[in-house]
N, C-alpha and C. Protein backbone atom coordinates (compact mmCIF):
# COMPACT_ATOMS: atom_id res chain seq x y z
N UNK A 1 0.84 -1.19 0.00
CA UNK A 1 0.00 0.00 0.00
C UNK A 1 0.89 1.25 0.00
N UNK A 2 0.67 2.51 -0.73
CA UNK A 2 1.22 3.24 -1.33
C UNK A 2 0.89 4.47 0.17
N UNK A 3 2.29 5.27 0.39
CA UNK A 3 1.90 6.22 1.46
C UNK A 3 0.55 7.02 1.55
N UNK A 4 0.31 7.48 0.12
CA UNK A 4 -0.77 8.12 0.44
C UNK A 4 -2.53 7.19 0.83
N UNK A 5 -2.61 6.20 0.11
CA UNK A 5 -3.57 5.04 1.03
C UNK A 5 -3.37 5.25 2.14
N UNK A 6 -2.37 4.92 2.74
CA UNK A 6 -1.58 4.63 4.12
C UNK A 6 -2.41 5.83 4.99
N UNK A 7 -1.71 6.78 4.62
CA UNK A 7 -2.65 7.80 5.48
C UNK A 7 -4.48 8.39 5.21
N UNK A 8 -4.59 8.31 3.83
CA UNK A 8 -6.27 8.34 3.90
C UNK A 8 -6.64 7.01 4.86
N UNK A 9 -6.58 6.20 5.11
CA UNK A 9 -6.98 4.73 5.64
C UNK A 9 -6.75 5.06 7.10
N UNK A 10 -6.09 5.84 7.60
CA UNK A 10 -5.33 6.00 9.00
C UNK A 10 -6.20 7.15 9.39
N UNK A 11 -6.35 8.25 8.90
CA UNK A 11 -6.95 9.19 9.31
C UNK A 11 -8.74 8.97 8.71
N UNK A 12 -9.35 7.95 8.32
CA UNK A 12 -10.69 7.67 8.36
C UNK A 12 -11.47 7.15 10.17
N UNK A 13 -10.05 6.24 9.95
CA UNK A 13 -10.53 6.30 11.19
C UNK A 13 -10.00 6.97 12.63
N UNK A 14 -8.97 8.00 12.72
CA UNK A 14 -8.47 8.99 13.55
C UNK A 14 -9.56 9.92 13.65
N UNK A 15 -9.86 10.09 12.58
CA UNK A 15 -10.54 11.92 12.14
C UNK A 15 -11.82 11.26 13.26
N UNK A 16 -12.24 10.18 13.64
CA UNK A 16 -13.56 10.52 14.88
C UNK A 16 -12.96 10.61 16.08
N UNK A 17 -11.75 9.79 16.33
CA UNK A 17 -10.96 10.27 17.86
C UNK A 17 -9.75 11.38 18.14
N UNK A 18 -9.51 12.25 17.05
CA UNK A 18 -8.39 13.03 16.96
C UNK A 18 -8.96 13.76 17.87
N UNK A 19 -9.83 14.55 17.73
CA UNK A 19 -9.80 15.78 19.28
C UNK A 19 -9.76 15.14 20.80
N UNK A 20 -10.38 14.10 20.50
CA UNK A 20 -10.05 13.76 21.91
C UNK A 20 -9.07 12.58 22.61
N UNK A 21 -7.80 12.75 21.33
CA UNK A 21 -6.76 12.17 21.98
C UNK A 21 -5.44 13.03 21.98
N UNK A 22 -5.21 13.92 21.02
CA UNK A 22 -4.12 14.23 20.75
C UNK A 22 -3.73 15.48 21.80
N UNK A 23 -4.47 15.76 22.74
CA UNK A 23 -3.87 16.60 23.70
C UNK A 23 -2.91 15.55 24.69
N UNK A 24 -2.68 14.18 24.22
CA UNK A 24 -2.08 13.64 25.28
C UNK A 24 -0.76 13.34 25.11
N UNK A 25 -0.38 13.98 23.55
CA UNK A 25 0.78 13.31 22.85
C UNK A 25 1.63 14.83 22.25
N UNK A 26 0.35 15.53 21.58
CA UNK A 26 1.10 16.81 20.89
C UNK A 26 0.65 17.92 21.42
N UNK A 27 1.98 18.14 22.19
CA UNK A 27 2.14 19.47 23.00
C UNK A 27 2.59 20.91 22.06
N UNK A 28 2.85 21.82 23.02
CA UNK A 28 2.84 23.19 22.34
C UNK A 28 2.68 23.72 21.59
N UNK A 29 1.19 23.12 20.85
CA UNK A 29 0.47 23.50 19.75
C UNK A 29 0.33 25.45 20.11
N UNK A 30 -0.07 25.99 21.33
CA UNK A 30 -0.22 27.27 21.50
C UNK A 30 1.28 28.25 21.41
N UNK A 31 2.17 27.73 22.02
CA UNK A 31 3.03 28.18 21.69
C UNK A 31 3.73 28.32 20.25
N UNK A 32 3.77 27.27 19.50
CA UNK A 32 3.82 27.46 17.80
C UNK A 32 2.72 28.62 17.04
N UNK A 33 1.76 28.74 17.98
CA UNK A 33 0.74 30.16 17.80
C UNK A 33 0.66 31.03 17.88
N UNK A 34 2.02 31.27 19.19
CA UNK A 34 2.38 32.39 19.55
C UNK A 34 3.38 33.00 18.62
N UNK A 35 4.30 31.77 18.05
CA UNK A 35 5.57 32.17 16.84
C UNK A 35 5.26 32.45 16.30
N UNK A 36 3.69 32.41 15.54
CA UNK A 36 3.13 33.20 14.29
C UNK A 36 3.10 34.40 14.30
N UNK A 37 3.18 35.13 15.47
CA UNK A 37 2.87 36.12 15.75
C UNK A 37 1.42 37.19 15.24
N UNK A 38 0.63 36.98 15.16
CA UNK A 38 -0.42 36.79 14.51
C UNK A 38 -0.59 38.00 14.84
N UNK A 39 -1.30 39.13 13.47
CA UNK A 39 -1.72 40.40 14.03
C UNK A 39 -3.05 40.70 13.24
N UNK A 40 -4.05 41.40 13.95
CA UNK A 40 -5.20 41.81 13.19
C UNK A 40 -5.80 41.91 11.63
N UNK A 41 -5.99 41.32 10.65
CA UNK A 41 -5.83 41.19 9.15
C UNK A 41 -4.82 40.48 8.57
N UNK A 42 -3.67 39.85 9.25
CA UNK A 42 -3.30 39.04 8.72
C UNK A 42 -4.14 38.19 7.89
N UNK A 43 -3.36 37.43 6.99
CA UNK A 43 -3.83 36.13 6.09
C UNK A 43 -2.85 35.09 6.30
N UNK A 44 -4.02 34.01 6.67
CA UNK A 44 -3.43 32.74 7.09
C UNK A 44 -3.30 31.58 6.38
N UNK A 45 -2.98 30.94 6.54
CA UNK A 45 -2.87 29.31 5.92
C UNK A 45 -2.50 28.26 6.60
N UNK A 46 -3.23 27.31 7.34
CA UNK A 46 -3.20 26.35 8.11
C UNK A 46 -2.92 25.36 6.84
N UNK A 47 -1.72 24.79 6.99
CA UNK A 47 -1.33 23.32 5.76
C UNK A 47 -1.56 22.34 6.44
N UNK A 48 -2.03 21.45 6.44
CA UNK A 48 -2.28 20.43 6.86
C UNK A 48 -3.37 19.87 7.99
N UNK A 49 -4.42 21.23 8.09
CA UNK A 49 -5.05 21.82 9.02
C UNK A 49 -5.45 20.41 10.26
N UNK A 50 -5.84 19.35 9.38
CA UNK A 50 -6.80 18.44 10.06
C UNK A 50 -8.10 18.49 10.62
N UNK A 51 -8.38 18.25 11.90
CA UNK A 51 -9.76 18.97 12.34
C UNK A 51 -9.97 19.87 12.51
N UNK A 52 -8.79 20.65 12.92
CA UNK A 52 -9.11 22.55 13.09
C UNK A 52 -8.82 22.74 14.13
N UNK A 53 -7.28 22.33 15.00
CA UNK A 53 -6.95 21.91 16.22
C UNK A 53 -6.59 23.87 16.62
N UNK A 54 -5.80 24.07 15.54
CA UNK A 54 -5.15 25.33 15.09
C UNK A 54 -6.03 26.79 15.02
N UNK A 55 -7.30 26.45 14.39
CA UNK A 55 -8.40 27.67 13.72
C UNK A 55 -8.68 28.09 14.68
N UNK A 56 -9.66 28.03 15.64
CA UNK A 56 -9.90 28.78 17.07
C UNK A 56 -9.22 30.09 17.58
N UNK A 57 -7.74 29.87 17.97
CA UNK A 57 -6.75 30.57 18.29
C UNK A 57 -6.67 31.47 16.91
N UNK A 58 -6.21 31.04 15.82
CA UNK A 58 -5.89 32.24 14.50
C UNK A 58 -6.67 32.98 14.39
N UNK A 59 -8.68 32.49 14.72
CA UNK A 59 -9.81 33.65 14.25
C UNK A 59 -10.02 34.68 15.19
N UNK A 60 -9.40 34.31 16.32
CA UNK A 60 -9.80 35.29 17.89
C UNK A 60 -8.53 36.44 17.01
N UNK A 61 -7.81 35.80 16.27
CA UNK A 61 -6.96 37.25 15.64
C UNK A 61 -7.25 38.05 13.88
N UNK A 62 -7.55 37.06 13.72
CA UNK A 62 -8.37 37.35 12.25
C UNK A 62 -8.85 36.63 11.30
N UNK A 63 -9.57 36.54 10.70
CA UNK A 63 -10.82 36.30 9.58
C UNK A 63 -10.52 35.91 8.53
N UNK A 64 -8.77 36.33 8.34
CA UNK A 64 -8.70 35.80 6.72
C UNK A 64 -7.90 34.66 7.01
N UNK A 65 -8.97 33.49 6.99
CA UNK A 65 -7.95 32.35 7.51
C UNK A 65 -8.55 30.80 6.03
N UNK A 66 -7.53 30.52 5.30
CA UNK A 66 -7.70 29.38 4.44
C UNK A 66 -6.63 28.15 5.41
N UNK A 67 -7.40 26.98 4.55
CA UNK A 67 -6.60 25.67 5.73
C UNK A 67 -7.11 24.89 4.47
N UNK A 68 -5.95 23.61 4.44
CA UNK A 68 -5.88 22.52 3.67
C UNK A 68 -5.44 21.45 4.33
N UNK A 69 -6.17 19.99 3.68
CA UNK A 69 -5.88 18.94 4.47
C UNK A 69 -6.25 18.01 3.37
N UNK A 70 -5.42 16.74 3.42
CA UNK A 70 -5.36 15.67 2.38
C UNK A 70 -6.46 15.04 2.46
N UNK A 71 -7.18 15.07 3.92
CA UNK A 71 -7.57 13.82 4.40
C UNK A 71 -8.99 14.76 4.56
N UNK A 72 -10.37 14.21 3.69
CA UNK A 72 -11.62 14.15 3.44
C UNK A 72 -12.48 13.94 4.75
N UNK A 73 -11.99 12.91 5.40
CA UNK A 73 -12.46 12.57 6.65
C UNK A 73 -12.19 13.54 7.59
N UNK A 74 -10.80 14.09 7.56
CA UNK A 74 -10.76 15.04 9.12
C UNK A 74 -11.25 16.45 8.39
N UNK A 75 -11.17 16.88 7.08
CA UNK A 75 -11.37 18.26 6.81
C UNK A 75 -13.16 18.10 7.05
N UNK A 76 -14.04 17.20 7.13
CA UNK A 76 -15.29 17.50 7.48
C UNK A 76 -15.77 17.73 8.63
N UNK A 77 -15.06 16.98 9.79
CA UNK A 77 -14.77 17.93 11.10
C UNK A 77 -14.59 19.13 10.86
N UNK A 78 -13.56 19.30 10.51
CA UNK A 78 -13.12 20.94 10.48
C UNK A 78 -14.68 21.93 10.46
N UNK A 79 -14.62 21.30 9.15
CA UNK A 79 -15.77 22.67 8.35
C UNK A 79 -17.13 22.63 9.19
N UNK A 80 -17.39 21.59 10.14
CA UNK A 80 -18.60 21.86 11.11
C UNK A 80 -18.39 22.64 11.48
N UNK A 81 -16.77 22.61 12.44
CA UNK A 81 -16.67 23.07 13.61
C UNK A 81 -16.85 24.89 13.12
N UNK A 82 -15.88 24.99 11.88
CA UNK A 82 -15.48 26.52 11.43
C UNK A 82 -15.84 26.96 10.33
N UNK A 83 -17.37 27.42 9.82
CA UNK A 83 -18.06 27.50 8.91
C UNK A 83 -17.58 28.83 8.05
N UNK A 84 -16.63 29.42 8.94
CA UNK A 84 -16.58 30.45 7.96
C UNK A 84 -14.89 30.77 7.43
N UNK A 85 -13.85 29.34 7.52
CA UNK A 85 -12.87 28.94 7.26
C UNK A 85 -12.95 28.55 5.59
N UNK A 86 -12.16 28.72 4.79
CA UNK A 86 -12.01 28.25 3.55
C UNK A 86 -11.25 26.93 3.59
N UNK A 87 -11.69 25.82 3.15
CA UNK A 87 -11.27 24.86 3.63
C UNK A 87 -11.01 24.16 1.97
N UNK A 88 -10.01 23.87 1.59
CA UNK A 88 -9.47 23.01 0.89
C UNK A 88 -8.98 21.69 0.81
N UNK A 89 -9.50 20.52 -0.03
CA UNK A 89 -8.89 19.40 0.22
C UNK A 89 -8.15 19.23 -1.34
N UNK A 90 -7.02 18.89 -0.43
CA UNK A 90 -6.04 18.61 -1.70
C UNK A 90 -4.48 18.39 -0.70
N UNK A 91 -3.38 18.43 -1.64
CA UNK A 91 -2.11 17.81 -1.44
C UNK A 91 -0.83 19.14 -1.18
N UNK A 92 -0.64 19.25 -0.25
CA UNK A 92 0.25 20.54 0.54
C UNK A 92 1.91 20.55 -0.20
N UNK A 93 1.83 19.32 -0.98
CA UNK A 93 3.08 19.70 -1.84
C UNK A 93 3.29 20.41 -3.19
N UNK A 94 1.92 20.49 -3.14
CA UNK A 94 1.72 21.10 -4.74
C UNK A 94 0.44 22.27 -4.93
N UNK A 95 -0.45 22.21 -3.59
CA UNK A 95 -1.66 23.51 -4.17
C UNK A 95 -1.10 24.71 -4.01
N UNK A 96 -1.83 25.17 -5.23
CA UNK A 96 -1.27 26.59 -5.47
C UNK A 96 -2.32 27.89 -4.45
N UNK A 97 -2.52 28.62 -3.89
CA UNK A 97 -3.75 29.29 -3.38
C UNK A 97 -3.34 30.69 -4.24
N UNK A 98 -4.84 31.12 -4.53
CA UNK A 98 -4.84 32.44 -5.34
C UNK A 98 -4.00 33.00 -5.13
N UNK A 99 -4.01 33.48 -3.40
CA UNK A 99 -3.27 34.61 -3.17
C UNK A 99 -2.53 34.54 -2.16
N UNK A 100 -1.08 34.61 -1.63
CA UNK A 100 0.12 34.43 -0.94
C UNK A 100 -0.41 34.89 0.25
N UNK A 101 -0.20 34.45 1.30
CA UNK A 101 -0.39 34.70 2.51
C UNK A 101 0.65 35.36 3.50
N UNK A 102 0.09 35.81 4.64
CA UNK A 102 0.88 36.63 5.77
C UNK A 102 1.58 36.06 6.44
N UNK A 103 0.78 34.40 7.29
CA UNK A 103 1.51 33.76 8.46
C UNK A 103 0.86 32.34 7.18
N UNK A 104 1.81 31.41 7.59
CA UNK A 104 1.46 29.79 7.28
C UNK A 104 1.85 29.39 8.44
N UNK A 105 1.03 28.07 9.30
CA UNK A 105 1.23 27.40 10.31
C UNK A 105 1.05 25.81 9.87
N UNK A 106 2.15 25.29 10.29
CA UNK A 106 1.71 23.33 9.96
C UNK A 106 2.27 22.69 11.42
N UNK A 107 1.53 22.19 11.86
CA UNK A 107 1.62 21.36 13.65
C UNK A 107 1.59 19.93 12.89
N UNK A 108 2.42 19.19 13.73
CA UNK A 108 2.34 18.05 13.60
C UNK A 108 1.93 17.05 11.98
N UNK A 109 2.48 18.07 11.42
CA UNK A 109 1.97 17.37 10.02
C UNK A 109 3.28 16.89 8.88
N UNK A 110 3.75 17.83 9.18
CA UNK A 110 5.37 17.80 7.77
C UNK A 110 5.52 16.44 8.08
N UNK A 111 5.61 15.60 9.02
CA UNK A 111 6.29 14.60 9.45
C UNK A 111 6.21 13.02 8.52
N UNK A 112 4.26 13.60 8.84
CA UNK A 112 3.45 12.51 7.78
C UNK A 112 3.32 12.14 6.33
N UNK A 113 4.76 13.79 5.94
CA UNK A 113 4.53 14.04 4.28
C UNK A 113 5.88 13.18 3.87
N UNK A 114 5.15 11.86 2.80
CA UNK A 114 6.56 11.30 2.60
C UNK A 114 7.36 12.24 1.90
N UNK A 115 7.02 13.24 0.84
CA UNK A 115 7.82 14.12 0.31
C UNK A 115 7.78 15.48 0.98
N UNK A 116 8.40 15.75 1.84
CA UNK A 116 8.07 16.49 3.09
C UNK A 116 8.83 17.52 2.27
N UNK A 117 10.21 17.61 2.03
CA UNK A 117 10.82 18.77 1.38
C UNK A 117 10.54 19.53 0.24
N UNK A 118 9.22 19.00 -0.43
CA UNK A 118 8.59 19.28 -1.43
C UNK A 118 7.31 20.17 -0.85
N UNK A 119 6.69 19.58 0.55
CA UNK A 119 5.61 20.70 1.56
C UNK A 119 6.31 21.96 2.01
N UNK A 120 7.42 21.76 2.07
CA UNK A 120 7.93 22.83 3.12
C UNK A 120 8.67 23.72 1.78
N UNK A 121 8.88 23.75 -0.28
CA UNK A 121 9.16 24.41 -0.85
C UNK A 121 7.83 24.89 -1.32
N UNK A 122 6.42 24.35 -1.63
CA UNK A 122 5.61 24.68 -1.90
C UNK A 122 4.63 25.84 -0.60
N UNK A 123 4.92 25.50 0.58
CA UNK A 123 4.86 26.61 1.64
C UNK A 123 5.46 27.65 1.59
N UNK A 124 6.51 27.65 1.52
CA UNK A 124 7.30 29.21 1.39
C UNK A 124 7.06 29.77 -0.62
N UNK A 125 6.05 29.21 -1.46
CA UNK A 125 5.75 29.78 -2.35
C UNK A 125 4.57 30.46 -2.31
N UNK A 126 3.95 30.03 -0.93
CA UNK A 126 2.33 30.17 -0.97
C UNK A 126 2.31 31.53 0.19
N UNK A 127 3.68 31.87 0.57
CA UNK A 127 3.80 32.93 1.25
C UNK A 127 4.25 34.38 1.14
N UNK A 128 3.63 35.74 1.49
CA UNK A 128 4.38 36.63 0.38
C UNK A 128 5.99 37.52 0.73
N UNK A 129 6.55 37.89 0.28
CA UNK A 129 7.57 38.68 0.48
C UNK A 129 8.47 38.58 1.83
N UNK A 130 7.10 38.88 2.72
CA UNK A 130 7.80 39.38 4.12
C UNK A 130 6.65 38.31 5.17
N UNK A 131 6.60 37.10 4.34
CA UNK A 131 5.79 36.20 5.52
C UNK A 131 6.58 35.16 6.22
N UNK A 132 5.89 34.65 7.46
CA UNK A 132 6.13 33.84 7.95
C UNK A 132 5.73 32.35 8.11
N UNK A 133 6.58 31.51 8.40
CA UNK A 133 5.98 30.46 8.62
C UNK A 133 6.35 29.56 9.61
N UNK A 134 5.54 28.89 10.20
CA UNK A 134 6.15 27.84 11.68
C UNK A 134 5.83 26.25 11.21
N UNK A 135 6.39 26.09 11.87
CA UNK A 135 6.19 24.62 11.78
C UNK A 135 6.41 23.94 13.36
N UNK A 136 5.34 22.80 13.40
CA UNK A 136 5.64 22.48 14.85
C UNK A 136 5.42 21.30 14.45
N UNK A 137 6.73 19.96 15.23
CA UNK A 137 6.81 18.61 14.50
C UNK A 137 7.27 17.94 15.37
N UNK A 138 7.26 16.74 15.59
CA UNK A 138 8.39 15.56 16.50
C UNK A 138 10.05 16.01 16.08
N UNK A 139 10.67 15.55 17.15
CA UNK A 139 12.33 15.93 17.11
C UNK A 139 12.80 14.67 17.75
N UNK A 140 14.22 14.42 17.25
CA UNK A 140 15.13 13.65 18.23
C UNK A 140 15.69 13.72 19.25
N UNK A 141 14.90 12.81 20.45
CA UNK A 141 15.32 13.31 21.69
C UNK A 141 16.78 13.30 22.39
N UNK A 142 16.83 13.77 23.41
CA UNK A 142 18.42 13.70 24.06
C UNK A 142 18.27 14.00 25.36
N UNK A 143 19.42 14.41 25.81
CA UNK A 143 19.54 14.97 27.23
C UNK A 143 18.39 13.18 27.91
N UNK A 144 18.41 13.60 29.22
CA UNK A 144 17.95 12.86 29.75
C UNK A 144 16.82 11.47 29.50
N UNK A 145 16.03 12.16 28.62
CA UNK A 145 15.22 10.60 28.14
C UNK A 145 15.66 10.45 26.56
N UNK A 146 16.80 10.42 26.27
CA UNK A 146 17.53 10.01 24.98
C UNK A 146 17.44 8.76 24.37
N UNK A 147 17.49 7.77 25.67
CA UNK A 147 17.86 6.44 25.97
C UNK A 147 16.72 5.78 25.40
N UNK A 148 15.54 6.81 25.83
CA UNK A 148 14.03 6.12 25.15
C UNK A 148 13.63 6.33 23.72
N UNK A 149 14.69 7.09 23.16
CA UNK A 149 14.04 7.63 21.82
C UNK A 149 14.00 6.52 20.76
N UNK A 150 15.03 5.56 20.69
CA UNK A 150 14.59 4.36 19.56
C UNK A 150 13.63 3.90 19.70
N UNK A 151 12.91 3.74 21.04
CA UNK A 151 11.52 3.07 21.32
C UNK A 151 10.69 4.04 20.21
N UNK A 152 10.18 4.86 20.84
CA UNK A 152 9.35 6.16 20.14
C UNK A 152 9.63 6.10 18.85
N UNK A 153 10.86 6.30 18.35
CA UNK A 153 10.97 6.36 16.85
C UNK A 153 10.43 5.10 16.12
N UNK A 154 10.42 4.38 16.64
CA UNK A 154 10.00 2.72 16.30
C UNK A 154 8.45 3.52 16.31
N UNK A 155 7.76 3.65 17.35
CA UNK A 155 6.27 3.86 17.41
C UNK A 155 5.89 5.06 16.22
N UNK A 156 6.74 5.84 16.38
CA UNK A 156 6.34 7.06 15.13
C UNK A 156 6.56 6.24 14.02
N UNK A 157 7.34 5.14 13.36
CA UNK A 157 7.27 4.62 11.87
C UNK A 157 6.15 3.71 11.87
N UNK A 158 5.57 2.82 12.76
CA UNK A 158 4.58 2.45 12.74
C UNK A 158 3.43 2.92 12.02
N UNK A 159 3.67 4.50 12.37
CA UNK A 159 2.27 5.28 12.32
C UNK A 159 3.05 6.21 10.62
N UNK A 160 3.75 6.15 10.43
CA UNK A 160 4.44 6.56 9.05
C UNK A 160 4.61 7.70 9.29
N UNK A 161 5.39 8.19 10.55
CA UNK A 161 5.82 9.57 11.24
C UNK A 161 7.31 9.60 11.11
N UNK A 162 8.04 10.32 9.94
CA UNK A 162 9.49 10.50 10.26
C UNK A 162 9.85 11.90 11.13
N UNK A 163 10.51 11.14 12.53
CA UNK A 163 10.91 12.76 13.05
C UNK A 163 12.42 12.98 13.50
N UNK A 164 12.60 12.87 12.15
CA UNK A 164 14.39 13.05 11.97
C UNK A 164 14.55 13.54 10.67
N UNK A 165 13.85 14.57 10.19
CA UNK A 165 13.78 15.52 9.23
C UNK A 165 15.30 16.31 9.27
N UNK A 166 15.30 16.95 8.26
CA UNK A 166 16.77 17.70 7.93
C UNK A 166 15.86 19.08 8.18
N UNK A 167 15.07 19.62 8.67
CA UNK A 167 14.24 20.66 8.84
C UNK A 167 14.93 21.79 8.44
N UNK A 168 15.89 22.53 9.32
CA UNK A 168 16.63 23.34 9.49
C UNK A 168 17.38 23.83 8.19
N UNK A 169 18.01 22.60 7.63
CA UNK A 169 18.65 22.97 6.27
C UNK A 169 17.70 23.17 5.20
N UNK A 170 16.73 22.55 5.06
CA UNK A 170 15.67 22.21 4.17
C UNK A 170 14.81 24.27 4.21
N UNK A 171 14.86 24.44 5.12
CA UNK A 171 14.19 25.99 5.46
C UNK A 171 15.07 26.66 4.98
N UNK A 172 16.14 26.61 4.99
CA UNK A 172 17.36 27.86 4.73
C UNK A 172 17.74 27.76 3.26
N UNK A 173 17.15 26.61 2.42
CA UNK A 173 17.15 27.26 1.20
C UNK A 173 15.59 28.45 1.01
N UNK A 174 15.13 27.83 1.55
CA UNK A 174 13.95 28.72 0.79
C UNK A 174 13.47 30.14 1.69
N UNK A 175 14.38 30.27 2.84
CA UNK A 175 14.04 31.44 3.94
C UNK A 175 14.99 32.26 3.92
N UNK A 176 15.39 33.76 4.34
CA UNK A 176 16.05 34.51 4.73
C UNK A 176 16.75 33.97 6.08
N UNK A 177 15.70 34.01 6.85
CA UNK A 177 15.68 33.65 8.45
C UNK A 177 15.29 32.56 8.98
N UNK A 178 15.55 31.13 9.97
CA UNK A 178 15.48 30.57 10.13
C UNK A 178 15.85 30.64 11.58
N UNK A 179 14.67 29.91 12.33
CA UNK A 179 15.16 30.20 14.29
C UNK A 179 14.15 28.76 14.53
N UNK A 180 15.36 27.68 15.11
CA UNK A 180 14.73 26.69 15.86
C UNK A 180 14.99 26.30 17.29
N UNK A 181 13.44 25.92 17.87
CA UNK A 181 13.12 25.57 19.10
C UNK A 181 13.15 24.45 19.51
N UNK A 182 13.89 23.78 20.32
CA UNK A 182 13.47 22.55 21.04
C UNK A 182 12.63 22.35 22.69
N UNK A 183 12.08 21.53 22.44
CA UNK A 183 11.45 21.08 23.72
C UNK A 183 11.36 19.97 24.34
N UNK A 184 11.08 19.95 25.58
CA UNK A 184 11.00 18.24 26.35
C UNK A 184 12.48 17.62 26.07
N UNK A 185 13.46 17.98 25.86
CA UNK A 185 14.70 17.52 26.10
C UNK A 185 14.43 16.38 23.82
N UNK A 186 13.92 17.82 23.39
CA UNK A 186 13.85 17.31 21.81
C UNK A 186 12.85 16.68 21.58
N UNK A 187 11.35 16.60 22.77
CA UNK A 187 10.47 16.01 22.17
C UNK A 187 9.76 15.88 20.77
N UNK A 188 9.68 17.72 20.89
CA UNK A 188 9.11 18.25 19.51
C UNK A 188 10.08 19.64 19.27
N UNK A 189 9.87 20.15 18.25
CA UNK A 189 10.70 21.49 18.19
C UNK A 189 9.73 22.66 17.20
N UNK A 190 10.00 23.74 17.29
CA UNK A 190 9.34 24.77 16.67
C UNK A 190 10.20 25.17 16.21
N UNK A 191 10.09 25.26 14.73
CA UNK A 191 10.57 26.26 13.55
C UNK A 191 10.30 27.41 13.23
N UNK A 192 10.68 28.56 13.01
CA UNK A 192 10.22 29.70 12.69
C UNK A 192 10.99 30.37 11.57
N UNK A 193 10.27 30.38 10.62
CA UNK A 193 10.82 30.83 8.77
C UNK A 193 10.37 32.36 8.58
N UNK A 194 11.35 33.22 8.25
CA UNK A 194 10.58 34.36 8.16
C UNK A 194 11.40 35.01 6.57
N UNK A 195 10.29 35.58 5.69
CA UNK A 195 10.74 36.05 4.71
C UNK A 195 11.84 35.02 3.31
N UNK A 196 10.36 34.29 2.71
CA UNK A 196 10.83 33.71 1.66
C UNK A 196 11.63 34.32 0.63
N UNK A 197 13.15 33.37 0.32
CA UNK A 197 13.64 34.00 -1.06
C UNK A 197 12.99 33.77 -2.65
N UNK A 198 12.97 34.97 -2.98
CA UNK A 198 11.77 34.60 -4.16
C UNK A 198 13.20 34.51 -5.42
């Protein structure tokens, strides 16, 4: 079975328990919210949106918010929840959106993209001049629970999660600026891309 099966098949049946599991696993979704720095009229772009874990927080700042997600099953969550979200289903390595955006945010998603360096060049195209973008993803752990990380990494391929991305280099072709965060001793890390080279 071909990755992309892999994950429509995975997220048919996630997309009914995703809200009410993933606060137990993926942390500092708010803080990657805060890196957006989000200001009044911005224009957004949630890639990989899923159920709309993300939308809540972006609309309490503004209205112009589009979100895309591969997966049919979780983007119909979404669009209950956020009726007045532009919601796209399609493939984050290749949609084009009319018009370039202010902030792009992707949580927990690059990971799941087998051609991940192909999401993260088609993101910084979908962004304009002087935008930003975050990314919030699994990392390789260290420092103190290091010892456990082959376990975990074993459990993330299970689930067809690579989180040993080249992130950092992969951003600095296509960014000016590049500033990364780690957390939990490398649980997950926050990226922050500012100002695509066109």
């Amino acid at each position: 079975m071909n990755q992309e099966k892999k994950i429509k098949r995975y997220y048919r049946f996630h997309s009914v328990i995703y809200d009410a599991t993933r606060w137990l696993f993926l942390f500092n979704r708010q803080k990657a919210l805060l890196n957006l720095n989000l200001k009044e009229g911005d224009s957004v772009i949630d890639f990989a949106c899923g159920t709309g874990l993300n939308l809540k927080t972006i609309l309490n700042k503004t209205k112009k918010v589009s979100a895309i997600d591969f997966s049919e099953d979780m983007l119909k969550i979404a669009r209950n929840k956020f009726k007045e979200v532009n919601f796209i289903q399609g493939d984050a390595c290749s949609y084009k959106f009319e018009k370039q955006a202010d902030k792009i945010i992707c949580t927990y998603s690059l990971s799941l993209i087998e051609n991940w360096q192909e999401a993260v060049k088609n993101m910084s195209r979908n962004l304009n001049e002087n935008g930003t973008l975050v990314i919030l993803d699994f990392h390789k752990w260290h420092g103190i629970i290091g010892v456990f990380y082959p376990l975990f990494r074993w459990w993330l391929r299970i689930h067809s999660v690579n989180s040993e991305m080249s992130l950092e280099g992969e951003l600095k072709k296509y960014f000016q600026s590049v500033e990364m965060k780690t957390y939990f001793w490398g649980y997950n890390l926050i990226a922050i891309a500012h100002r695509p080279l066109k």
